[in-house]
C-alpha atoms as a PDB file:
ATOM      1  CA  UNK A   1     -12.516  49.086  17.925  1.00  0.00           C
ATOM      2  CA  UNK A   2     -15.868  50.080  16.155  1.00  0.00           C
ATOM      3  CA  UNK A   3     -16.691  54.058  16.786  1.00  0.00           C
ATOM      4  CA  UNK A   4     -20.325  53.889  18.816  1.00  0.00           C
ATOM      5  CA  UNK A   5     -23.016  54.994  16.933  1.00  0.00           C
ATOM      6  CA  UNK A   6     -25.734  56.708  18.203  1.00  0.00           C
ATOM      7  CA  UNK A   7     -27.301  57.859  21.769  1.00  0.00           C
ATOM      8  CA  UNK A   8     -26.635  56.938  24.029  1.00  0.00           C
ATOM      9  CA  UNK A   9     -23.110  55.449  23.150  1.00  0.00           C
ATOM     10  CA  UNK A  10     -22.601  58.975  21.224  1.00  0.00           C
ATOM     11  CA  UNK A  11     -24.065  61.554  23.857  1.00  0.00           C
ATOM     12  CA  UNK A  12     -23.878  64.325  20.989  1.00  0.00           C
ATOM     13  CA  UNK A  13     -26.717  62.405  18.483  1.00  0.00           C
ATOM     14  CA  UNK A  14     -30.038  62.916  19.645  1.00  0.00           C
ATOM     15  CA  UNK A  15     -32.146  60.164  21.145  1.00  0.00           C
ATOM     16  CA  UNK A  16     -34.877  58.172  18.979  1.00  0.00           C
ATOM     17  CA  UNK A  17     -38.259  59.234  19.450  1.00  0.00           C
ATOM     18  CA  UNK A  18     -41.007  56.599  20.695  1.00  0.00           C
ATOM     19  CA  UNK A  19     -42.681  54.884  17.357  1.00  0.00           C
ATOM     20  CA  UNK A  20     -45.975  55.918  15.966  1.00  0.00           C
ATOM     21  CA  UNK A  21     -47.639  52.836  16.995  1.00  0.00           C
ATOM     22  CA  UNK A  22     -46.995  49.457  17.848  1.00  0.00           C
ATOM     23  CA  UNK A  23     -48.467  46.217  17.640  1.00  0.00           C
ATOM     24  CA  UNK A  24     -49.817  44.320  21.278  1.00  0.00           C
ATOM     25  CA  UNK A  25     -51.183  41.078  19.080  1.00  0.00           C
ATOM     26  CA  UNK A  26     -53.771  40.267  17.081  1.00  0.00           C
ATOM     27  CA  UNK A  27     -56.688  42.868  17.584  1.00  0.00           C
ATOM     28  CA  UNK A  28     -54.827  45.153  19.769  1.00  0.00           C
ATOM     29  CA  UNK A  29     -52.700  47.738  18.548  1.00  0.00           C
ATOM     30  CA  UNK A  30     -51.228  51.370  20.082  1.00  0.00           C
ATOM     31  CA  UNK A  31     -51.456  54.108  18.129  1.00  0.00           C
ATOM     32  CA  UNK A  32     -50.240  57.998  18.060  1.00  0.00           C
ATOM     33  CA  UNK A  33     -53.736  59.665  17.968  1.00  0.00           C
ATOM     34  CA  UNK A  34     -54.209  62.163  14.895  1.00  0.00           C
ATOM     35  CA  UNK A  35     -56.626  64.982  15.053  1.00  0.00           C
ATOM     36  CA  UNK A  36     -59.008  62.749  13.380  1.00  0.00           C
ATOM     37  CA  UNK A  37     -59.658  61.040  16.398  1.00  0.00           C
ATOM     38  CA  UNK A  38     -60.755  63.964  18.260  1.00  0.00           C
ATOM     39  CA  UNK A  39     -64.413  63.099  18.492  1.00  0.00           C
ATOM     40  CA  UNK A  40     -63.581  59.523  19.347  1.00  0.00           C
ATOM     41  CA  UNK A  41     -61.777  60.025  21.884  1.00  0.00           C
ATOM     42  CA  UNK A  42     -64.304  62.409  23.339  1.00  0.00           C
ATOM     43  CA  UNK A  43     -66.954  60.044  23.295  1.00  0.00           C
ATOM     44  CA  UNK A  44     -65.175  57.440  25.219  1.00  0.00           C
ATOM     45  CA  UNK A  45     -63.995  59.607  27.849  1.00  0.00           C
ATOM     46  CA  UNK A  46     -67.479  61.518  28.141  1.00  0.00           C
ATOM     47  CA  UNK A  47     -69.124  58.377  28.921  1.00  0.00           C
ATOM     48  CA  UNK A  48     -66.761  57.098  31.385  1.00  0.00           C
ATOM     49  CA  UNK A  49     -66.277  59.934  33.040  1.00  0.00           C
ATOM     50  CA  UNK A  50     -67.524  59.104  36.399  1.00  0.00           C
ATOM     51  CA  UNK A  51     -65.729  55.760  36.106  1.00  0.00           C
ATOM     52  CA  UNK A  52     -62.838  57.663  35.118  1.00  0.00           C
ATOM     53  CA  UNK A  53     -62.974  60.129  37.956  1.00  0.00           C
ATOM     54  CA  UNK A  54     -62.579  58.151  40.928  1.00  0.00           C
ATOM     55  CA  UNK A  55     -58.566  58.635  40.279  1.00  0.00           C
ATOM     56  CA  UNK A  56     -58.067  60.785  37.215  1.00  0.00           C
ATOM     57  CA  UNK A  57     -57.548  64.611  37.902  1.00  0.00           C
ATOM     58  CA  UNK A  58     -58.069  65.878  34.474  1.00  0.00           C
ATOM     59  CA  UNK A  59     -61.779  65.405  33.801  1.00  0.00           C
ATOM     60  CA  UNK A  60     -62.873  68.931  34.465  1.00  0.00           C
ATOM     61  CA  UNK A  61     -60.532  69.955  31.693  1.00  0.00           C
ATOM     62  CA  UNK A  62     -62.043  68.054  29.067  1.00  0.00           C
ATOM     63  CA  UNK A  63     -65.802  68.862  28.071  1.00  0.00           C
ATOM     64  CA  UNK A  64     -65.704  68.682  24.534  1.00  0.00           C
ATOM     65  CA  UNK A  65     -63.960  67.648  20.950  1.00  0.00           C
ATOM     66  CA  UNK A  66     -62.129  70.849  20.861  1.00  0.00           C
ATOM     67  CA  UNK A  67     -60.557  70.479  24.265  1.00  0.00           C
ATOM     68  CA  UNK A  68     -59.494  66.957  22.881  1.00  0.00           C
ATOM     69  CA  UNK A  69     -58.033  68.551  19.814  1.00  0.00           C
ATOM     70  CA  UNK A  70     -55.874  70.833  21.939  1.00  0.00           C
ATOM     71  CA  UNK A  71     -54.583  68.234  23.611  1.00  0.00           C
ATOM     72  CA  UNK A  72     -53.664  66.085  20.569  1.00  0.00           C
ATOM     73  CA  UNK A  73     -52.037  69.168  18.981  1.00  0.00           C
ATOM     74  CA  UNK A  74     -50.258  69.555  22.417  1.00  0.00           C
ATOM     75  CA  UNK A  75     -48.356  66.489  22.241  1.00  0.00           C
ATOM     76  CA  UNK A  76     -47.605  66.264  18.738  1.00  0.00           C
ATOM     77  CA  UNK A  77     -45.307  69.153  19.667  1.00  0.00           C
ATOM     78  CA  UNK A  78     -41.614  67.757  20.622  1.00  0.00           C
ATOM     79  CA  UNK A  79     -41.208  71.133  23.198  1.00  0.00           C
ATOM     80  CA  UNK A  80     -43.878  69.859  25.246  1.00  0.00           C
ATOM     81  CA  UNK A  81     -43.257  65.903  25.586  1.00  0.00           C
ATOM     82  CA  UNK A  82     -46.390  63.455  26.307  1.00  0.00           C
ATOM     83  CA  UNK A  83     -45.979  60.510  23.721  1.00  0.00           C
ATOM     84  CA  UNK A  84     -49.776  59.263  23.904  1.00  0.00           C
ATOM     85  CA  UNK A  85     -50.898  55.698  22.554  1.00  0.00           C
ATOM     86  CA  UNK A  86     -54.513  54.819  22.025  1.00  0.00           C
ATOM     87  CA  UNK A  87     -55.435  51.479  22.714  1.00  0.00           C
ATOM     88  CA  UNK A  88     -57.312  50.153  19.977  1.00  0.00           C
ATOM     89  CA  UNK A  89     -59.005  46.880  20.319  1.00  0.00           C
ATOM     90  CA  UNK A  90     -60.053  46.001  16.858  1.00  0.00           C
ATOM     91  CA  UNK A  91     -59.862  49.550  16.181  1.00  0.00           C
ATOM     92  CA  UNK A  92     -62.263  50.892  18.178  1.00  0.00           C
ATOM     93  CA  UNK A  93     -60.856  53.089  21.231  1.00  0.00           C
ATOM     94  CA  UNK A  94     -60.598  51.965  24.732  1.00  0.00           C
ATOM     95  CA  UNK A  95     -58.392  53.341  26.541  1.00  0.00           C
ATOM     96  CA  UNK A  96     -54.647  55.084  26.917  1.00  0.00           C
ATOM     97  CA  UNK A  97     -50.595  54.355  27.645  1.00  0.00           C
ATOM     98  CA  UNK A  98     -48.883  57.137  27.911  1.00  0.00           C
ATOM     99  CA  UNK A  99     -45.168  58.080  28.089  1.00  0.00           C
ATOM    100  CA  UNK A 100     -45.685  61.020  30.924  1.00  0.00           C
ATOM    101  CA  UNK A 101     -42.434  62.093  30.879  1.00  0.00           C
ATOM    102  CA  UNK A 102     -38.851  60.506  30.191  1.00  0.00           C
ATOM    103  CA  UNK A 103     -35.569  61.986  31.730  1.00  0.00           C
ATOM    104  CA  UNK A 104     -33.338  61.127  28.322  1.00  0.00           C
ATOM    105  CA  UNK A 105     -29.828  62.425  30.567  1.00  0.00           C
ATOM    106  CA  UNK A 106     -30.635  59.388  33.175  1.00  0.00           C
ATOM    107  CA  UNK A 107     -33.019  56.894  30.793  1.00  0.00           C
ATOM    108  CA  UNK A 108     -35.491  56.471  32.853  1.00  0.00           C
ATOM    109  CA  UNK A 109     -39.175  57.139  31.603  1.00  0.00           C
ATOM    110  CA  UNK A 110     -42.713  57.241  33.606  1.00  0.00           C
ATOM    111  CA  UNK A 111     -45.860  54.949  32.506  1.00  0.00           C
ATOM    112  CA  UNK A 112     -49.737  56.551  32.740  1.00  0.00           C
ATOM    113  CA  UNK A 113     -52.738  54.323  31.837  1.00  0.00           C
ATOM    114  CA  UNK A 114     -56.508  54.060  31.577  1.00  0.00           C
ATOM    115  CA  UNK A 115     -59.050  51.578  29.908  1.00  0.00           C
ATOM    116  CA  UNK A 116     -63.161  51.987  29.561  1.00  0.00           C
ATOM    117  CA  UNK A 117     -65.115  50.241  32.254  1.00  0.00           C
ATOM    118  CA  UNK A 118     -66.416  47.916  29.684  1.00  0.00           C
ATOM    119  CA  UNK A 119     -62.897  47.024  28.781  1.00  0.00           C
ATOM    120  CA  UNK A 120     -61.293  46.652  31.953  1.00  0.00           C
ATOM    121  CA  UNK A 121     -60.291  43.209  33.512  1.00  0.00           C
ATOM    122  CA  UNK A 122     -59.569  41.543  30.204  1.00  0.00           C
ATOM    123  CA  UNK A 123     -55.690  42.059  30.626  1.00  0.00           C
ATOM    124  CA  UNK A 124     -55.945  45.019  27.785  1.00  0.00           C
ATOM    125  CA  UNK A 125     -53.967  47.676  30.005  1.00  0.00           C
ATOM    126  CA  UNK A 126     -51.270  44.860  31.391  1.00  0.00           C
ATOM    127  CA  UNK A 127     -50.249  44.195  27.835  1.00  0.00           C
ATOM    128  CA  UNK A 128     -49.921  47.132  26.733  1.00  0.00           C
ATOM    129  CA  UNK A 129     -47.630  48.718  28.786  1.00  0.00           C
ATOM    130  CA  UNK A 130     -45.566  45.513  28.677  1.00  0.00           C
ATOM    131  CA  UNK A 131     -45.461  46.642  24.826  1.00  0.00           C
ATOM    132  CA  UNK A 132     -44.568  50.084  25.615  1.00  0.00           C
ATOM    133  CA  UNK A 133     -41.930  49.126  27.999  1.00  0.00           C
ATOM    134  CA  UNK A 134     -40.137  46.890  25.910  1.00  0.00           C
ATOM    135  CA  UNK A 135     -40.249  49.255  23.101  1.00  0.00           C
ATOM    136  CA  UNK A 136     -38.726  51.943  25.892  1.00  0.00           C
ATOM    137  CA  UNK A 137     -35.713  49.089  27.059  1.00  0.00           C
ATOM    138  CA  UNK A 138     -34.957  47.207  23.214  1.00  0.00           C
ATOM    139  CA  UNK A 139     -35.561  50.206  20.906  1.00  0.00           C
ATOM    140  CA  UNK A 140     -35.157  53.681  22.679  1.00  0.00           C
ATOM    141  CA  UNK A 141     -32.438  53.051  24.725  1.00  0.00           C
ATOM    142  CA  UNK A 142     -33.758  53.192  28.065  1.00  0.00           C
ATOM    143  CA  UNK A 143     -32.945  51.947  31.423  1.00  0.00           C
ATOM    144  CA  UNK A 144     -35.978  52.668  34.480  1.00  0.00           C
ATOM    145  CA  UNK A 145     -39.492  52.710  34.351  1.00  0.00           C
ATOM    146  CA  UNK A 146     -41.622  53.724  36.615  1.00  0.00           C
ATOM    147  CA  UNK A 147     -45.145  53.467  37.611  1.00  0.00           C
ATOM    148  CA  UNK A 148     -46.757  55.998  40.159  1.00  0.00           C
ATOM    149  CA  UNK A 149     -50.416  55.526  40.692  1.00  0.00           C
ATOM    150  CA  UNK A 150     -52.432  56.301  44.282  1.00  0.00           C
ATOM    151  CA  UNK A 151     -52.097  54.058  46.778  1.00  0.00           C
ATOM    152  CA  UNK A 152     -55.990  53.134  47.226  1.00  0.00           C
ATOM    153  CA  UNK A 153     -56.345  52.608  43.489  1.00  0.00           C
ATOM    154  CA  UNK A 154     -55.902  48.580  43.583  1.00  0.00           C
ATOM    155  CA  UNK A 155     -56.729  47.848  39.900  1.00  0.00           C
ATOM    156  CA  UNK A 156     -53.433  50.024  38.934  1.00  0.00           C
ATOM    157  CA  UNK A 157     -51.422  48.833  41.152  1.00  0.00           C
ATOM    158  CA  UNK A 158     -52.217  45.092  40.022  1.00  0.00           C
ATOM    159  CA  UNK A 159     -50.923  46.269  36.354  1.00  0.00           C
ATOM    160  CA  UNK A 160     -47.334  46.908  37.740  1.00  0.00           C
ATOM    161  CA  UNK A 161     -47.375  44.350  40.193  1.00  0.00           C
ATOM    162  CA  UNK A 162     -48.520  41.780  37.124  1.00  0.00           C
ATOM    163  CA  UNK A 163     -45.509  43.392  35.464  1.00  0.00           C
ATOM    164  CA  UNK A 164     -42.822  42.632  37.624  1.00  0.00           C
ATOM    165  CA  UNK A 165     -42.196  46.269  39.012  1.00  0.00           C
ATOM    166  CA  UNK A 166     -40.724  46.512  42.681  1.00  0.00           C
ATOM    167  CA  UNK A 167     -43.118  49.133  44.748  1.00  0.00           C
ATOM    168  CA  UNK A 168     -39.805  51.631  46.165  1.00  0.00           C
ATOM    169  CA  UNK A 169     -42.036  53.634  48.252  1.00  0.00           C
ATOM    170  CA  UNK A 170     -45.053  56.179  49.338  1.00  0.00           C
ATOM    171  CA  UNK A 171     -45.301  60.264  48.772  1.00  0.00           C
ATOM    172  CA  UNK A 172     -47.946  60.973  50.903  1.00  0.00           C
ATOM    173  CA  UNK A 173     -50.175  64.080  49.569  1.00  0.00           C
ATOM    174  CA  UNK A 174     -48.526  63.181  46.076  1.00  0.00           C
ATOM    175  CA  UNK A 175     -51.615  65.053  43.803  1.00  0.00           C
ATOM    176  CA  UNK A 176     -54.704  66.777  44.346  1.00  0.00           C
ATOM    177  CA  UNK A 177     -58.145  65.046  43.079  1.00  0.00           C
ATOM    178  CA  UNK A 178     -60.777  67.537  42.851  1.00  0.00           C
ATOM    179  CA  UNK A 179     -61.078  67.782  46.725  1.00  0.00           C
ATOM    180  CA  UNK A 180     -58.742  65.833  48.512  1.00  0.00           C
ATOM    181  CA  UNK A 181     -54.811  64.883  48.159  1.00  0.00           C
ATOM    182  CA  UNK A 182     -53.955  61.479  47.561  1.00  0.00           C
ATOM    183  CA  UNK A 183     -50.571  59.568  48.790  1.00  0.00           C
ATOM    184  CA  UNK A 184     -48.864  57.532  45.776  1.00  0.00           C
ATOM    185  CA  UNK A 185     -46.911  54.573  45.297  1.00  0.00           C
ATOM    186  CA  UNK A 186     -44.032  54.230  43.020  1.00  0.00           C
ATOM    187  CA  UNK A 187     -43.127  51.043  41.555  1.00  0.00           C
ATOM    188  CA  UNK A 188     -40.154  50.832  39.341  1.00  0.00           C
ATOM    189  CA  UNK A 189     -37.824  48.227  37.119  1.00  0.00           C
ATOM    190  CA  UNK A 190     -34.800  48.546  35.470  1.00  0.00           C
ATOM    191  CA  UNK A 191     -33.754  47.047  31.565  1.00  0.00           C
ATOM    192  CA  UNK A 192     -31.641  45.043  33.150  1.00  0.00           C
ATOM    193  CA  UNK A 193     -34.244  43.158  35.543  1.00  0.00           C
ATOM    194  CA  UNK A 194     -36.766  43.319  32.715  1.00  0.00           C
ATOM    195  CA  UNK A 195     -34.526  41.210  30.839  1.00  0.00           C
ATOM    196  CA  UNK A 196     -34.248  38.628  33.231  1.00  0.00           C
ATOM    197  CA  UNK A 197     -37.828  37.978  34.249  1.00  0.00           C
ATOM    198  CA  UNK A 198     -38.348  38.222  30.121  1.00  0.00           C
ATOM    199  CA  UNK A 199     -36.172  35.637  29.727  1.00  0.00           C
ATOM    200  CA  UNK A 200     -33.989  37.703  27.620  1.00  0.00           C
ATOM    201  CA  UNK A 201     -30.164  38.561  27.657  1.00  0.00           C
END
């Protein structure tokens, strides 16, 4: 019988990292963001930022290129893990998937998201965290992902409904938005499950 090779058959070698970017489909492709795309990414965020604030918290923290900067330096550092995609729809930047954390001793990962107004509804967001996930289940290894977005915030909670994710319950109070707590809703599938709705093995 073959020795297994690598984690998480051989809990001593380290997990794989996420890839540097990965392809959606024709015209839409996610992307680690360098410090190049600083500005960018500013820009987009700056002018969506009342669209953006009816359920984001972090808004007030980001005024300017540099603050965008930090934050790309931030997660490019493996001690501090955020794996960040931009969305790029025929390279130009629309929005974000992002791995928020993943608990690597019981596979399981969480899912973040955001598109521009002017992007939203097109399906952008809904494929790419399909892409993310199945990069998460085939290629890392993994075994849960979860979802958590408030509970009054319809348009996410569409994205991992149109995924297949089971909602497993409510935290009420679950994070502060500028001036009020909001309860959350976790939704939630395993590899497993993902296989079968995919079709797969």
């Amino acid at each position: 019988m073959p020795e297994p090779i690598g984690w998480p058959d051989d809990p001593d070698s380290p997990p794989l990292l996420p890839a540097s970017s990965l392809m959606v489909e024709d015209g839409l492709e996610l992307l680690v963001p360098i410090e190049e795309d600083a500005g960018e990414m500013f820009s987009t965020v700056d002018e969506n930022r009342e669209y953006l604030r009816e359920w984001l918290p972090w808004l007030d923290d980001v005024n300017s290129v540099d603050d965008e900067l930090a934050m790309i330096r931030r997660i490019r550092d493996v001690k501090n893990f955020n794996w960040v995609y931009l969305i790029r729809r025929y390279g130009q930047f629309v929005g974000v998937v992002s791995l928020n954390w993943v608990d690597w001793d019981n596979r399981s990962f969480g899912l973040g998201y955001w598109v521009s107004e002017s992007s939203s509804g097109r399906g952008i967001i809904t494929k790419s965290c399909r892409r993310v996930i199945e990069h998460c289940f085939v290629d890392l290894k993994l075994h849960r992902a979860v979802i958590e977005v408030a509970v009054e915030n319809h348009p996410s909670r569409a994205v991992a409904e149109r995924l297949g994710l089971r909602l497993e319950g409510i935290s009420k109070d679950r994070e502060w938005l500028y001036d009020r707590f909001t309860d959350s809703v976790m939704f939630a599938i395993t590899a497993p499950e993902w296989n079968v709705q995919s079709g797969g093995n």
